[in-house]
N, C-alpha and C. Protein backbone atom coordinates (compact mmCIF):
# COMPACT_ATOMS: atom_id res chain seq x y z
N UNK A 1 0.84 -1.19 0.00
CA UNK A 1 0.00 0.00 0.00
C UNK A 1 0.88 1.25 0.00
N UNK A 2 0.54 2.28 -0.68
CA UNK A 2 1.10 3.63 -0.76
C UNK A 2 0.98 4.11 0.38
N UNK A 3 2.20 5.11 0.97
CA UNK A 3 1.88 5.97 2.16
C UNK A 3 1.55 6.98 1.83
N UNK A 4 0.33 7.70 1.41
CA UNK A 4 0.69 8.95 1.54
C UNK A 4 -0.78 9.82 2.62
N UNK A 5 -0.09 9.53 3.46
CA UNK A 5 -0.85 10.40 4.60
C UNK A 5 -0.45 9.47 5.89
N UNK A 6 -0.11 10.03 7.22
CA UNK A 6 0.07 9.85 8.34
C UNK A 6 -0.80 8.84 9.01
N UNK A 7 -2.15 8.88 8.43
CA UNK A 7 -3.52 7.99 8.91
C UNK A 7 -2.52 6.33 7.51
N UNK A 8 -2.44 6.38 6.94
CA UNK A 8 -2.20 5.53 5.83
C UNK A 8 -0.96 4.85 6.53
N UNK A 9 0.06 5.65 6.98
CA UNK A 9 1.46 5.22 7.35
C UNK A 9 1.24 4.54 9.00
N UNK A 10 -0.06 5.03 9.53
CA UNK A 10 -0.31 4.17 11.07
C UNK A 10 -0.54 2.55 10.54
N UNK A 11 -1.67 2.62 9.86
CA UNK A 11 -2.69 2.02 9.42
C UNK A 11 -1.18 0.42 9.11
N UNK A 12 -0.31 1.04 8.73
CA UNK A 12 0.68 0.08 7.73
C UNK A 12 1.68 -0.31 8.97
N UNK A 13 1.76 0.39 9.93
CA UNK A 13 3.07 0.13 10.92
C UNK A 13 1.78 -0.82 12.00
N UNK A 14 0.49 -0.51 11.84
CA UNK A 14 -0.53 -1.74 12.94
C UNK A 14 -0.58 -3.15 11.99
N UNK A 15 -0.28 -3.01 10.83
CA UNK A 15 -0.52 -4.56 10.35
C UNK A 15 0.91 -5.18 10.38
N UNK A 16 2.11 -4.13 10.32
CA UNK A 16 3.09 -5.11 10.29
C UNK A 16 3.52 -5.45 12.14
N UNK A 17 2.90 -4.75 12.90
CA UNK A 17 3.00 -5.44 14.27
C UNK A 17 1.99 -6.30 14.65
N UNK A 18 1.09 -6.71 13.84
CA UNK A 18 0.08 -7.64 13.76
C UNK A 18 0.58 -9.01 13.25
N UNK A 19 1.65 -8.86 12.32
CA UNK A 19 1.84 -10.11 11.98
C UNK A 19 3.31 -10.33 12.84
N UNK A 20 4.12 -8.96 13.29
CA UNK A 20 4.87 -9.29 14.29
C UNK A 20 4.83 -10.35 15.56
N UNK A 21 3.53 -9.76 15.88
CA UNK A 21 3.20 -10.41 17.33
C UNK A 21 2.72 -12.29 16.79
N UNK A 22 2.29 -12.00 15.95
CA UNK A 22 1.82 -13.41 15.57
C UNK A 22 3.19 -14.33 15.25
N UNK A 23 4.42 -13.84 14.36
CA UNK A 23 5.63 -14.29 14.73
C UNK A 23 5.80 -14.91 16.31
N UNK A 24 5.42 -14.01 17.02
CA UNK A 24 5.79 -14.29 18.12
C UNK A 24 5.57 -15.25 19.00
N UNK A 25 4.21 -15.14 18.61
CA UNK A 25 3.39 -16.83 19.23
C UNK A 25 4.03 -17.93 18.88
N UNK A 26 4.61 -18.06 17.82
CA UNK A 26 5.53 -19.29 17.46
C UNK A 26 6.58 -19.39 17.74
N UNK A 27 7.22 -18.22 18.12
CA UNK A 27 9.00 -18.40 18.49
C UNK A 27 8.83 -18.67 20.38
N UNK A 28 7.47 -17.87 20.74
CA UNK A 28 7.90 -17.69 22.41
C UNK A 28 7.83 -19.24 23.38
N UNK A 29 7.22 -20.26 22.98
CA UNK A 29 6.84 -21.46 23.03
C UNK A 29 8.40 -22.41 23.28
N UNK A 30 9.32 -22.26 22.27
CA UNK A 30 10.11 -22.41 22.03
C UNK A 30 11.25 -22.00 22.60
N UNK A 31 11.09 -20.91 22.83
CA UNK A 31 12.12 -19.88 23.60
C UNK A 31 11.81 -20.68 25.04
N UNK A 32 10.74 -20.70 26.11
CA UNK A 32 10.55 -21.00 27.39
C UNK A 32 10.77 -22.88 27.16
N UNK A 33 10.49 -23.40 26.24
CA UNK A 33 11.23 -24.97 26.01
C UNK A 33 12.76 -24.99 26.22
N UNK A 34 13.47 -24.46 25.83
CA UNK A 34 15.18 -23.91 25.78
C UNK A 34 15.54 -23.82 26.60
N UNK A 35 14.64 -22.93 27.35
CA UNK A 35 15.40 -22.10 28.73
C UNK A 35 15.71 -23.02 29.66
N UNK A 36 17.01 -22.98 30.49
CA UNK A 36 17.04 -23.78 31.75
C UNK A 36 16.80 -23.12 33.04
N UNK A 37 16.30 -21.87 33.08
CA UNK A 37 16.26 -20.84 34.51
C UNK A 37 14.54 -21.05 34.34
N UNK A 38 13.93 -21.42 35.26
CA UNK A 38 12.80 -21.30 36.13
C UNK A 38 12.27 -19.98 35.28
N UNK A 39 12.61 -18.76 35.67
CA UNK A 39 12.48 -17.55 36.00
C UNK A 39 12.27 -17.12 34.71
N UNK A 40 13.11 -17.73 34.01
CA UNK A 40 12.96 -17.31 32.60
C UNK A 40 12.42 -18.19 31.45
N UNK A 41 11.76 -18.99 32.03
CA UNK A 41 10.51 -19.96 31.46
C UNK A 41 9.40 -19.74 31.66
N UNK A 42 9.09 -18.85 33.16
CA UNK A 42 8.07 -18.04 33.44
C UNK A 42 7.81 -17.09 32.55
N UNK A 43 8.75 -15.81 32.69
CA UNK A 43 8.78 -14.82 31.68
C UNK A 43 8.21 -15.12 30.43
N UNK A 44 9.01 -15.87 29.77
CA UNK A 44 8.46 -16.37 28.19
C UNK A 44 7.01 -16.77 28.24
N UNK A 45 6.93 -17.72 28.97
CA UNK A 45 5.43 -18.42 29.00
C UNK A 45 4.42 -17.29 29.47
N UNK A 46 4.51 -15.99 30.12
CA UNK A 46 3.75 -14.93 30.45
C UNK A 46 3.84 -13.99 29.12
N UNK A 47 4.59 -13.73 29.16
CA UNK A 47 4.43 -12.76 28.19
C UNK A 47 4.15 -13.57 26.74
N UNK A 48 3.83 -14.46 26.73
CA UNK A 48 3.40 -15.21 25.30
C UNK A 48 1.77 -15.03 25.38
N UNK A 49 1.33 -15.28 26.80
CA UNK A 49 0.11 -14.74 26.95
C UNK A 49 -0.21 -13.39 26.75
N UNK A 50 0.30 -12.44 26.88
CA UNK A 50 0.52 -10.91 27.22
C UNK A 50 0.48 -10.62 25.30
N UNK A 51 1.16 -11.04 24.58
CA UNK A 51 1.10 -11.76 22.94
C UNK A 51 -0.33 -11.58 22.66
N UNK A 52 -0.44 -12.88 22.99
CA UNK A 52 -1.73 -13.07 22.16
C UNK A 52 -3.36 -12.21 22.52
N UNK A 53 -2.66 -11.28 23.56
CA UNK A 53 -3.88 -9.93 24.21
C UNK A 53 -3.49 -9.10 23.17
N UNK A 54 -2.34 -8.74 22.91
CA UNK A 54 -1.59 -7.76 22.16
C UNK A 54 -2.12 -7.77 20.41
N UNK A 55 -2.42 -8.70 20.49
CA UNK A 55 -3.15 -9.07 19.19
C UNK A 55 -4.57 -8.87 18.79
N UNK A 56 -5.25 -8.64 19.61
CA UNK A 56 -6.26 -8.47 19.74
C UNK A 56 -6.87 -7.49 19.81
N UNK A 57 -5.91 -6.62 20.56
CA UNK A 57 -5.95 -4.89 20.26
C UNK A 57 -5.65 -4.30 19.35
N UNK A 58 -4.58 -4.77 18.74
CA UNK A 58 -4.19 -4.60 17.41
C UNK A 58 -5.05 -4.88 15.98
N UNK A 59 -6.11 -5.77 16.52
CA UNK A 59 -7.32 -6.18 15.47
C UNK A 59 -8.23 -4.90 16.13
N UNK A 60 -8.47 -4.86 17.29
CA UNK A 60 -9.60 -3.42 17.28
C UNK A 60 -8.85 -2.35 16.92
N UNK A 61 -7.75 -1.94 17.32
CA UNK A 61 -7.28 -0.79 16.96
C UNK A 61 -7.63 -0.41 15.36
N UNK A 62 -7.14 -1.86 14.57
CA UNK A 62 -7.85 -1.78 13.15
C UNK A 62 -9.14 -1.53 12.87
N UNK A 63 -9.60 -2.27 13.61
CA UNK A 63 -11.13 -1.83 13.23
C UNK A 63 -11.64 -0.64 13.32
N UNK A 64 -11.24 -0.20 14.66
CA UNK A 64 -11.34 1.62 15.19
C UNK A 64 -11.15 2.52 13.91
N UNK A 65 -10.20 2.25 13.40
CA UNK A 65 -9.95 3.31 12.09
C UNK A 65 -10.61 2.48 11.07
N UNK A 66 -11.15 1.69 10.93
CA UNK A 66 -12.48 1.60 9.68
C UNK A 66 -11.59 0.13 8.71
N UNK A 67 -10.17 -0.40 9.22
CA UNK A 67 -9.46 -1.09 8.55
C UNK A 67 -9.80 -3.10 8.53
N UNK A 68 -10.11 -3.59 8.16
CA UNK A 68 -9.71 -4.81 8.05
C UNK A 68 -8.45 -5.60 8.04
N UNK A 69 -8.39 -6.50 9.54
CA UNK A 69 -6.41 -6.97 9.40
C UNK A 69 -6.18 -7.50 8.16
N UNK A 70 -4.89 -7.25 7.60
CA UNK A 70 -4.91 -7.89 6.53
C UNK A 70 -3.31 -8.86 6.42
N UNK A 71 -3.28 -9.43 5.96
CA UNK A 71 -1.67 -10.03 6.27
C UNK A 71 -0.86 -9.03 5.15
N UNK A 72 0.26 -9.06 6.25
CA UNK A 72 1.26 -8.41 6.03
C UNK A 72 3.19 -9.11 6.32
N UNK A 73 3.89 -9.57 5.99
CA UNK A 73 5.09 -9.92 6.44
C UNK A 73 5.72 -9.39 7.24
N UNK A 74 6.39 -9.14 8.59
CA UNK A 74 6.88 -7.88 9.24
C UNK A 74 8.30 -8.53 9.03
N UNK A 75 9.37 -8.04 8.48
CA UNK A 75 10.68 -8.88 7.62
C UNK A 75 11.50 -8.43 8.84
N UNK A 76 11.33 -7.46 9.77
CA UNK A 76 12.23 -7.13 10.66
C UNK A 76 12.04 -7.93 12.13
N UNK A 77 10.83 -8.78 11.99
CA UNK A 77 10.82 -9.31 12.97
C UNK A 77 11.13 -10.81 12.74
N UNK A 78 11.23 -11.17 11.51
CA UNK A 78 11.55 -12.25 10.80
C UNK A 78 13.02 -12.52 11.18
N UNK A 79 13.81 -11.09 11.20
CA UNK A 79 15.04 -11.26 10.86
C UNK A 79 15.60 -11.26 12.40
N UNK A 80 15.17 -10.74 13.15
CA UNK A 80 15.44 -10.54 14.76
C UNK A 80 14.80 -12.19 15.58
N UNK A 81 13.86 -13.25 15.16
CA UNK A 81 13.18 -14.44 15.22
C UNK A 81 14.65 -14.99 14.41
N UNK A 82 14.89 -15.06 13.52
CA UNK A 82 15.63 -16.08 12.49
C UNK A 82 16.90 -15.88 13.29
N UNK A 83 17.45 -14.69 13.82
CA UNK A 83 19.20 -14.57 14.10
C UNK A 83 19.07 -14.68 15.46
N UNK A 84 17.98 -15.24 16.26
CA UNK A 84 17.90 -15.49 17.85
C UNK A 84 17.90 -16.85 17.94
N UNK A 85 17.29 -17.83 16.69
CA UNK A 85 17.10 -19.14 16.68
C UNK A 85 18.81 -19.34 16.54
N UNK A 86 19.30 -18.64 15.21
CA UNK A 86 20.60 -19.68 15.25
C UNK A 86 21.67 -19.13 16.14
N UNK A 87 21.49 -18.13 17.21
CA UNK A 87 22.33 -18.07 18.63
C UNK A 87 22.06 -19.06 19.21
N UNK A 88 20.42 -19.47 19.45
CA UNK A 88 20.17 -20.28 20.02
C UNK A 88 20.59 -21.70 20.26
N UNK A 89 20.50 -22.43 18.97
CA UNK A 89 20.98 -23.25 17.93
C UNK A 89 22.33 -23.71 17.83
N UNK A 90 23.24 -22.97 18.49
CA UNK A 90 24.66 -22.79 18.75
C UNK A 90 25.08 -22.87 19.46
N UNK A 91 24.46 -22.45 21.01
CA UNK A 91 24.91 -22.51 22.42
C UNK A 91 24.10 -23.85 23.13
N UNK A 92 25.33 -24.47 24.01
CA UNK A 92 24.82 -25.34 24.43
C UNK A 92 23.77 -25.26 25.92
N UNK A 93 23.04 -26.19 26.04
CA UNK A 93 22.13 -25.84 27.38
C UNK A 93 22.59 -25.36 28.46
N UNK A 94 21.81 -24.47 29.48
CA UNK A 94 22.45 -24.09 30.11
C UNK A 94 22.24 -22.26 30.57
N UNK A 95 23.10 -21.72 31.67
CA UNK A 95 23.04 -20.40 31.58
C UNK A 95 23.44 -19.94 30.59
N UNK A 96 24.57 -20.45 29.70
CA UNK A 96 25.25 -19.62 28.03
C UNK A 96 24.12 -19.10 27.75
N UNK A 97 23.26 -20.09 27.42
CA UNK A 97 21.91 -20.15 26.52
C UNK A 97 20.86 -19.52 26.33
N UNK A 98 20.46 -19.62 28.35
CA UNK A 98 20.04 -18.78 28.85
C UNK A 98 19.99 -17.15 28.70
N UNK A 99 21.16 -16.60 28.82
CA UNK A 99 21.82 -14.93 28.38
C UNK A 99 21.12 -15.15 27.18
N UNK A 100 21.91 -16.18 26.11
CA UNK A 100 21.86 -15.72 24.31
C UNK A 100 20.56 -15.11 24.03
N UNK A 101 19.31 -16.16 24.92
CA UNK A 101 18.21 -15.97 24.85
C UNK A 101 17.62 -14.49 25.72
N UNK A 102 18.06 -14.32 26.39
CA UNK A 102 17.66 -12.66 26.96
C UNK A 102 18.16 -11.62 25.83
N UNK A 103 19.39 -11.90 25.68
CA UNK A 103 20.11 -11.05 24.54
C UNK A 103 18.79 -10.83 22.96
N UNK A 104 18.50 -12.10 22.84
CA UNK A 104 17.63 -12.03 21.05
C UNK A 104 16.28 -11.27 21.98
N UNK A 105 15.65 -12.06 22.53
CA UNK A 105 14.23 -11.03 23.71
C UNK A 105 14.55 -10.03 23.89
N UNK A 106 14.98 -9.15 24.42
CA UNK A 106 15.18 -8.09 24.46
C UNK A 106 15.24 -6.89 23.15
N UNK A 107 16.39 -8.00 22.14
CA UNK A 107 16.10 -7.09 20.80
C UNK A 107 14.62 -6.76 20.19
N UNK A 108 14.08 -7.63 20.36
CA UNK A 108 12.60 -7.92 20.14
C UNK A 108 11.94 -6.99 20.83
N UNK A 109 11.99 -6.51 22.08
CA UNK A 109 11.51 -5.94 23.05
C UNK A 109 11.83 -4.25 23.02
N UNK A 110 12.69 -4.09 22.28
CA UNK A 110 12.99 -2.91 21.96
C UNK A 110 13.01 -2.20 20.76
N UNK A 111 12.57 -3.58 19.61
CA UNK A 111 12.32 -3.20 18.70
C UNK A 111 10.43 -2.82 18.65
N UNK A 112 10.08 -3.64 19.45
CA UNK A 112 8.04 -3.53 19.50
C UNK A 112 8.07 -1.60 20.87
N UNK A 113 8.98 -1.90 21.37
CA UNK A 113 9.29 -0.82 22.39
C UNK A 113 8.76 0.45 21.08
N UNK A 114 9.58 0.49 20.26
CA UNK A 114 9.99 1.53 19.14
C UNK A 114 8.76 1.87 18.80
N UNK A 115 8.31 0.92 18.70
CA UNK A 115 7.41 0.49 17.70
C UNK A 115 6.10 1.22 17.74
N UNK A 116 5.68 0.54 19.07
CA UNK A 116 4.46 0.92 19.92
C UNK A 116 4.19 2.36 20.22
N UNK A 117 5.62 3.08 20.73
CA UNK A 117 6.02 4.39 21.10
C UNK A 117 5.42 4.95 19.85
N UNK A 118 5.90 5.23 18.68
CA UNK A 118 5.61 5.80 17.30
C UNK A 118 3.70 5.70 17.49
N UNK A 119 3.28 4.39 16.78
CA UNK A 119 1.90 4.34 16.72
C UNK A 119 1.12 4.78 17.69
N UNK A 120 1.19 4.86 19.00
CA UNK A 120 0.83 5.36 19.99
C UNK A 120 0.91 6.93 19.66
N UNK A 121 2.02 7.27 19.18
CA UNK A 121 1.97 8.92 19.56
C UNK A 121 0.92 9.32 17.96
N UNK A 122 1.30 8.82 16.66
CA UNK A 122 0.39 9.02 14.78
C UNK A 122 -1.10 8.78 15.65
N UNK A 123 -1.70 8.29 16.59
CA UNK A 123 -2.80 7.61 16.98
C UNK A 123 -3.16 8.86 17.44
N UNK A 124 -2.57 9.19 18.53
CA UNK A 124 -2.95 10.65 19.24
C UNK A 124 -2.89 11.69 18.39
N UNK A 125 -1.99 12.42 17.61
CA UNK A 125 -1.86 13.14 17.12
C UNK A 125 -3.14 12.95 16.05
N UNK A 126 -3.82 12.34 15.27
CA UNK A 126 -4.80 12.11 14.71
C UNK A 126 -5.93 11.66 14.81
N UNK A 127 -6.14 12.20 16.35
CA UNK A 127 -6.87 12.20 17.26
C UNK A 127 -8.14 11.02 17.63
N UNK A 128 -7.25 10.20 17.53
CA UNK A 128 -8.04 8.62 17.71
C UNK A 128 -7.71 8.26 19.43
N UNK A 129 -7.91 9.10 20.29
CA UNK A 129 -7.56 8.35 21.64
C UNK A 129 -8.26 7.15 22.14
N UNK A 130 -9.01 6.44 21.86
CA UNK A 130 -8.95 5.34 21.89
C UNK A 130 -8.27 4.09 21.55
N UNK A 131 -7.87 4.21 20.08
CA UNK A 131 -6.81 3.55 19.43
C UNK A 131 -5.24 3.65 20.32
N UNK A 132 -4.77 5.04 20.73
CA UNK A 132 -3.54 5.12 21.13
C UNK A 132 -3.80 4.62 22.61
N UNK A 133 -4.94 4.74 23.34
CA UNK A 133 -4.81 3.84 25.14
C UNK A 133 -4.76 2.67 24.80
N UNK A 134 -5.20 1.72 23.41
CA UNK A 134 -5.08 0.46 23.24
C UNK A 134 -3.52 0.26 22.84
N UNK A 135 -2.51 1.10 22.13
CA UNK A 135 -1.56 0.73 21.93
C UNK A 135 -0.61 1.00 23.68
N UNK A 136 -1.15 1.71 23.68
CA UNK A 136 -0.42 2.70 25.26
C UNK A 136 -0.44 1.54 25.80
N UNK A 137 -1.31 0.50 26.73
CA UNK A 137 -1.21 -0.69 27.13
C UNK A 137 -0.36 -1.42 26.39
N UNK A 138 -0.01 -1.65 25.39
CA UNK A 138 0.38 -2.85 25.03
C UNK A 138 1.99 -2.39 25.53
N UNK A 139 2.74 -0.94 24.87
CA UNK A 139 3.63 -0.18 24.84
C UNK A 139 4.56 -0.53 26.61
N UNK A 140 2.97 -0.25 27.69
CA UNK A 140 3.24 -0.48 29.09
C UNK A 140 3.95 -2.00 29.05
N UNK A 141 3.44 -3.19 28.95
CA UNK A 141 3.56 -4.34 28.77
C UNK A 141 5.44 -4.82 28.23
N UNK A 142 4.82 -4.10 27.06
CA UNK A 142 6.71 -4.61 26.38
C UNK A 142 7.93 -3.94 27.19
N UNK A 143 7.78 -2.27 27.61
CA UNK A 143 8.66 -2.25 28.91
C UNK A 143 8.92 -2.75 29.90
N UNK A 144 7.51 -3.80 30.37
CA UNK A 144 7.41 -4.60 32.06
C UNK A 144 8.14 -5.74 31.27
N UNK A 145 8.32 -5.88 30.22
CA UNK A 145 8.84 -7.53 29.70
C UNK A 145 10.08 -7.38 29.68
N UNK A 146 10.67 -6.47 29.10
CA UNK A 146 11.71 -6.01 29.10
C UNK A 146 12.42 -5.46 30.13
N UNK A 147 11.93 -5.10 31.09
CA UNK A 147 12.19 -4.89 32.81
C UNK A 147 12.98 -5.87 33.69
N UNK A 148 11.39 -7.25 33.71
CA UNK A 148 11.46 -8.41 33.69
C UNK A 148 13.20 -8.72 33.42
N UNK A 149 13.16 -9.11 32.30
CA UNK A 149 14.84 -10.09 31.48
C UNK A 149 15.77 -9.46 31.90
N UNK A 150 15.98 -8.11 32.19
CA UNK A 150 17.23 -7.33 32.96
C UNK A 150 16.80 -7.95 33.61
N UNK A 151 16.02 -7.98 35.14
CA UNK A 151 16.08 -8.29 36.41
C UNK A 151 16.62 -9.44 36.72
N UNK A 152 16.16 -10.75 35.30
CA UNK A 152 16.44 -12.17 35.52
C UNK A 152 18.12 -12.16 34.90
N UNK A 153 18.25 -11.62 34.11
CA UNK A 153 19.81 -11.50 33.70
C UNK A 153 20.92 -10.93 34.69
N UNK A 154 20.44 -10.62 35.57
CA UNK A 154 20.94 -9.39 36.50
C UNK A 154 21.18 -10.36 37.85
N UNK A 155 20.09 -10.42 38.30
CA UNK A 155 19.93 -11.32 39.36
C UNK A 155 20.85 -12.96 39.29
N UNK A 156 20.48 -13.55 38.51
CA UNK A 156 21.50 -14.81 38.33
C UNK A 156 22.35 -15.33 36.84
N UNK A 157 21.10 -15.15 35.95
CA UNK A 157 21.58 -15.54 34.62
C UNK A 157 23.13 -15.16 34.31
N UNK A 158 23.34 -13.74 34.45
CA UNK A 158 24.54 -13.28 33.53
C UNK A 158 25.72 -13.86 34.41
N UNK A 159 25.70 -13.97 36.11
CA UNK A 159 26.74 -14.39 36.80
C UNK A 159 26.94 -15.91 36.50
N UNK A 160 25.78 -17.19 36.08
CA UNK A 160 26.14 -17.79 36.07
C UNK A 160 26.80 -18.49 34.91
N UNK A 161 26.65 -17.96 33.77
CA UNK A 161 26.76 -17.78 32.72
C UNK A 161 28.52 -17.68 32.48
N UNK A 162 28.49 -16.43 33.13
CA UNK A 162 30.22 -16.19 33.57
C UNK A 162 30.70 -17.18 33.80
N UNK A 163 30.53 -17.95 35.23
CA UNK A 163 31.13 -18.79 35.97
C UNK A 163 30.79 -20.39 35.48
N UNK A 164 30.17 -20.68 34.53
CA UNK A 164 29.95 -22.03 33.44
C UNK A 164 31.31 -21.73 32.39
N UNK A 165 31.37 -20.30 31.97
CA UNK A 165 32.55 -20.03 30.72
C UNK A 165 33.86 -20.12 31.53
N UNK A 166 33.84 -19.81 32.58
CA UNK A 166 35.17 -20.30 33.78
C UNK A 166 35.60 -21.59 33.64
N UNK A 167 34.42 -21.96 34.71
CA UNK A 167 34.90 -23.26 34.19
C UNK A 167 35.15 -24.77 32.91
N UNK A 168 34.73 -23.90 32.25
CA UNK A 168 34.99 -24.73 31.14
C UNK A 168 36.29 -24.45 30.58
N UNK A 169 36.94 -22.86 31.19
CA UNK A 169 37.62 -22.74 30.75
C UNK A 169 39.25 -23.17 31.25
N UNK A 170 39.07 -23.13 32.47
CA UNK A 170 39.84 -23.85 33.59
C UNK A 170 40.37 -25.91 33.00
N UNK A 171 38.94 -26.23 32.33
CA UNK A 171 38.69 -27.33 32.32
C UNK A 171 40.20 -27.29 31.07
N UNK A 172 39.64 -26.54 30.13
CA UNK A 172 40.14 -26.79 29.15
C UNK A 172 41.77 -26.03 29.64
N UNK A 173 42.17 -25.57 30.23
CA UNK A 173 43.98 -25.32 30.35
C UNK A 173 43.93 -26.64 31.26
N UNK A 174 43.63 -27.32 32.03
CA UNK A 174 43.49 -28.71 32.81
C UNK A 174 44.13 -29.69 31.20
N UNK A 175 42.92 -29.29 30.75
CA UNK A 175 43.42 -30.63 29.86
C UNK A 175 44.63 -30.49 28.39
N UNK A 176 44.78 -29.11 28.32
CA UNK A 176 45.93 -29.12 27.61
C UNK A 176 47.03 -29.13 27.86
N UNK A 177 46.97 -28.78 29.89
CA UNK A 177 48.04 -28.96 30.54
C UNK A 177 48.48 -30.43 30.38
N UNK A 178 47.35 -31.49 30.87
CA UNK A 178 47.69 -33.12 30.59
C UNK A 178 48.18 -32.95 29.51
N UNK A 179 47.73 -32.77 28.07
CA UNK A 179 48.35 -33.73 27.08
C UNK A 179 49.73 -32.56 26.52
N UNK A 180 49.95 -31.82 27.43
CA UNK A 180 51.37 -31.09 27.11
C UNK A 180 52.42 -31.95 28.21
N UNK A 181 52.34 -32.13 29.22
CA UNK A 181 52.68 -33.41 29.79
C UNK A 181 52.86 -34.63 29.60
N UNK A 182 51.38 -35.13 29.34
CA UNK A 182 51.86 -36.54 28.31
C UNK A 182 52.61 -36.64 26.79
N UNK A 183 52.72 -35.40 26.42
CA UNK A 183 53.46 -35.48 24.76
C UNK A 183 54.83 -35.39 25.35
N UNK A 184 55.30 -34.55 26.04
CA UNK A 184 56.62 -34.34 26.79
C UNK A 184 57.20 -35.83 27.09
N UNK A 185 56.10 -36.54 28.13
CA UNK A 185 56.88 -37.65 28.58
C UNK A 185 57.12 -39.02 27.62
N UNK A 186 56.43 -39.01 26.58
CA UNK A 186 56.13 -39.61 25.57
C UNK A 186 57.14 -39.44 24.39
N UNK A 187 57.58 -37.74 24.37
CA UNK A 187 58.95 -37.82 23.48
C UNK A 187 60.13 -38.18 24.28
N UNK A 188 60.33 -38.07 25.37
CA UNK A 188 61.73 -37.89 26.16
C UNK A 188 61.46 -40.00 26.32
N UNK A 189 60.36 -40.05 26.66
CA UNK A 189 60.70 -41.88 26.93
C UNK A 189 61.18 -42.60 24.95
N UNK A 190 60.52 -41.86 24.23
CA UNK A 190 60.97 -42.64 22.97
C UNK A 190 62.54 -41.90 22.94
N UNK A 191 63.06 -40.60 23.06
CA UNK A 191 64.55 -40.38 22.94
C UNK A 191 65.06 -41.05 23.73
N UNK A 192 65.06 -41.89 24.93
CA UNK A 192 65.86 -42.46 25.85
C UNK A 192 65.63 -44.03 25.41
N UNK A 193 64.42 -44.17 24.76
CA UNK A 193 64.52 -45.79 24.12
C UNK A 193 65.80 -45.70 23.02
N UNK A 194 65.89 -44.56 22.24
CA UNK A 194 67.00 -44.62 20.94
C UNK A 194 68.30 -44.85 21.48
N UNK A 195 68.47 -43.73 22.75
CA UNK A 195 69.54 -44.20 23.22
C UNK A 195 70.06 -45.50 24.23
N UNK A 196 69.45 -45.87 24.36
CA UNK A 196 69.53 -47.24 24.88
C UNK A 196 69.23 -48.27 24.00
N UNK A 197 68.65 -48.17 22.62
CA UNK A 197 68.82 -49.10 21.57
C UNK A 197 70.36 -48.86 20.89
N UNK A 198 70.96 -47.91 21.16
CA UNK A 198 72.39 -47.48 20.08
C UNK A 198 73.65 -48.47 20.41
N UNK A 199 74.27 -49.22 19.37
CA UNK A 199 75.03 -49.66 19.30
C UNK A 199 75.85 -49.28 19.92
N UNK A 200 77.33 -49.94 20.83
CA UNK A 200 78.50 -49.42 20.85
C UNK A 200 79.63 -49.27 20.10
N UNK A 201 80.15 -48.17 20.18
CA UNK A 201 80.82 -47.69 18.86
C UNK A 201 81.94 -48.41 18.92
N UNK A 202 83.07 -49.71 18.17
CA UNK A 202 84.33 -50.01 18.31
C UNK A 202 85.49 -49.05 17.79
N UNK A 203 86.19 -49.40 18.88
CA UNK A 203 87.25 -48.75 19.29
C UNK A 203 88.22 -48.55 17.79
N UNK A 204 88.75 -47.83 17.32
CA UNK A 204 89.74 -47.91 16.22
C UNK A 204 91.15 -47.75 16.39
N UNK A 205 91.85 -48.52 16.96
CA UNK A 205 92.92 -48.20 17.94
C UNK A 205 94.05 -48.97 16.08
N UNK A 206 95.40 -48.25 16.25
CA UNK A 206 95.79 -48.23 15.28
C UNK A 206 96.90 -50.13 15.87
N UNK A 207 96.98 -50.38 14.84
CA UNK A 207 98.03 -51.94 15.44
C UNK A 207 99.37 -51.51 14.60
């Protein structure tokens, strides 16, 4: 659809957070399956509910201005969903995982943050206040979500996260220490087999 008018350019930023949020229903399921923190299986699994309210306002908000939802692709939420799966996808279980996953949520959270902020204010300014208290709620919501994942990142995730990359990392000078040890003792026992296999040299004494 053409933008040309402010009512036209709302109208286009509510359908592509319409099919945003609907992205979302499918990734957030997934995301709280992953997770190994309590806290942050909660989160996901709440705010997936908090989703599918968000959607719903987003269908009246349409309606409010006279629109029918219509599908739309939102490619930026596609692309922020697609590059959170293969962090995901990459890190093994665990607090790592845990973070990677606050890290992609959050982008998400600040990208609908953006988002909401804008349509909320084209809503008011074109004097639909009804439409903008329906986005205004949702707007409230994605900051408490986003609140939320600091608090849980903050509180345990990011420290333990740290202290898993410790020790793995500890693990790993442990074990290169062994096999720098065992290669050592392994060349010096085969040089001391050569010399103890070596002939003795005869004497060349002149007659």
């Amino acid at each position: 659809m053409a933008v040309d008018s402010l009512r036209t350019h709302l109208v286009e930023e509510l359908t592509d957070l319409l099919d945003a949020e609907n992205q979302l229903t499918k990734a957030l399921p997934k995301m709280a399956k992953a997770a190994s923190s309590t806290q942050l299986k909660a989160a996901f699994t709440r705010h997936l509910a908090e989703t599918r309210k968000q959607i719903t306002r987003l269908d009246k908000a349409l309606r409010a201005l006279g629109e029918r939802p219509r599908r739309k692709t939102c490619e930026a939420m596609e692309g922020l969903i697609s590059e959170g799966d293969e962090m995901m996808n990459q890190t093994p279980a665990g607090a790592l995982r845990d973070a990677v996953m606050i890290t992609a949520a959050q982008k998400v959270e600040h990208y609908e943050m953006a988002s909401y902020g804008c349509v909320r204010t084209y809503a008011m300014v074109l004097g639909e206040p009804g439409v903008a208290r329906l986005l205004d709620q949702t707007l409230k919501e994605e900051k408490a979500a986003d609140g939320k994942l600091t608090a849980i990142a903050e509180r345990s995730v990011n420290e333990d996260a740290a202290e898993a990359w410790q020790a793995q990392d500890e693990e790993g000078m442990m074990s290169r220490g062994a096999e720098w040890v065992s290669s050592t003792f392994n060349a010096a026992a085969r040089q001391l087999g050569r010399t103890t296999r070596r002939p003795a040299r005869r004497s060349s004494k002149k007659r």
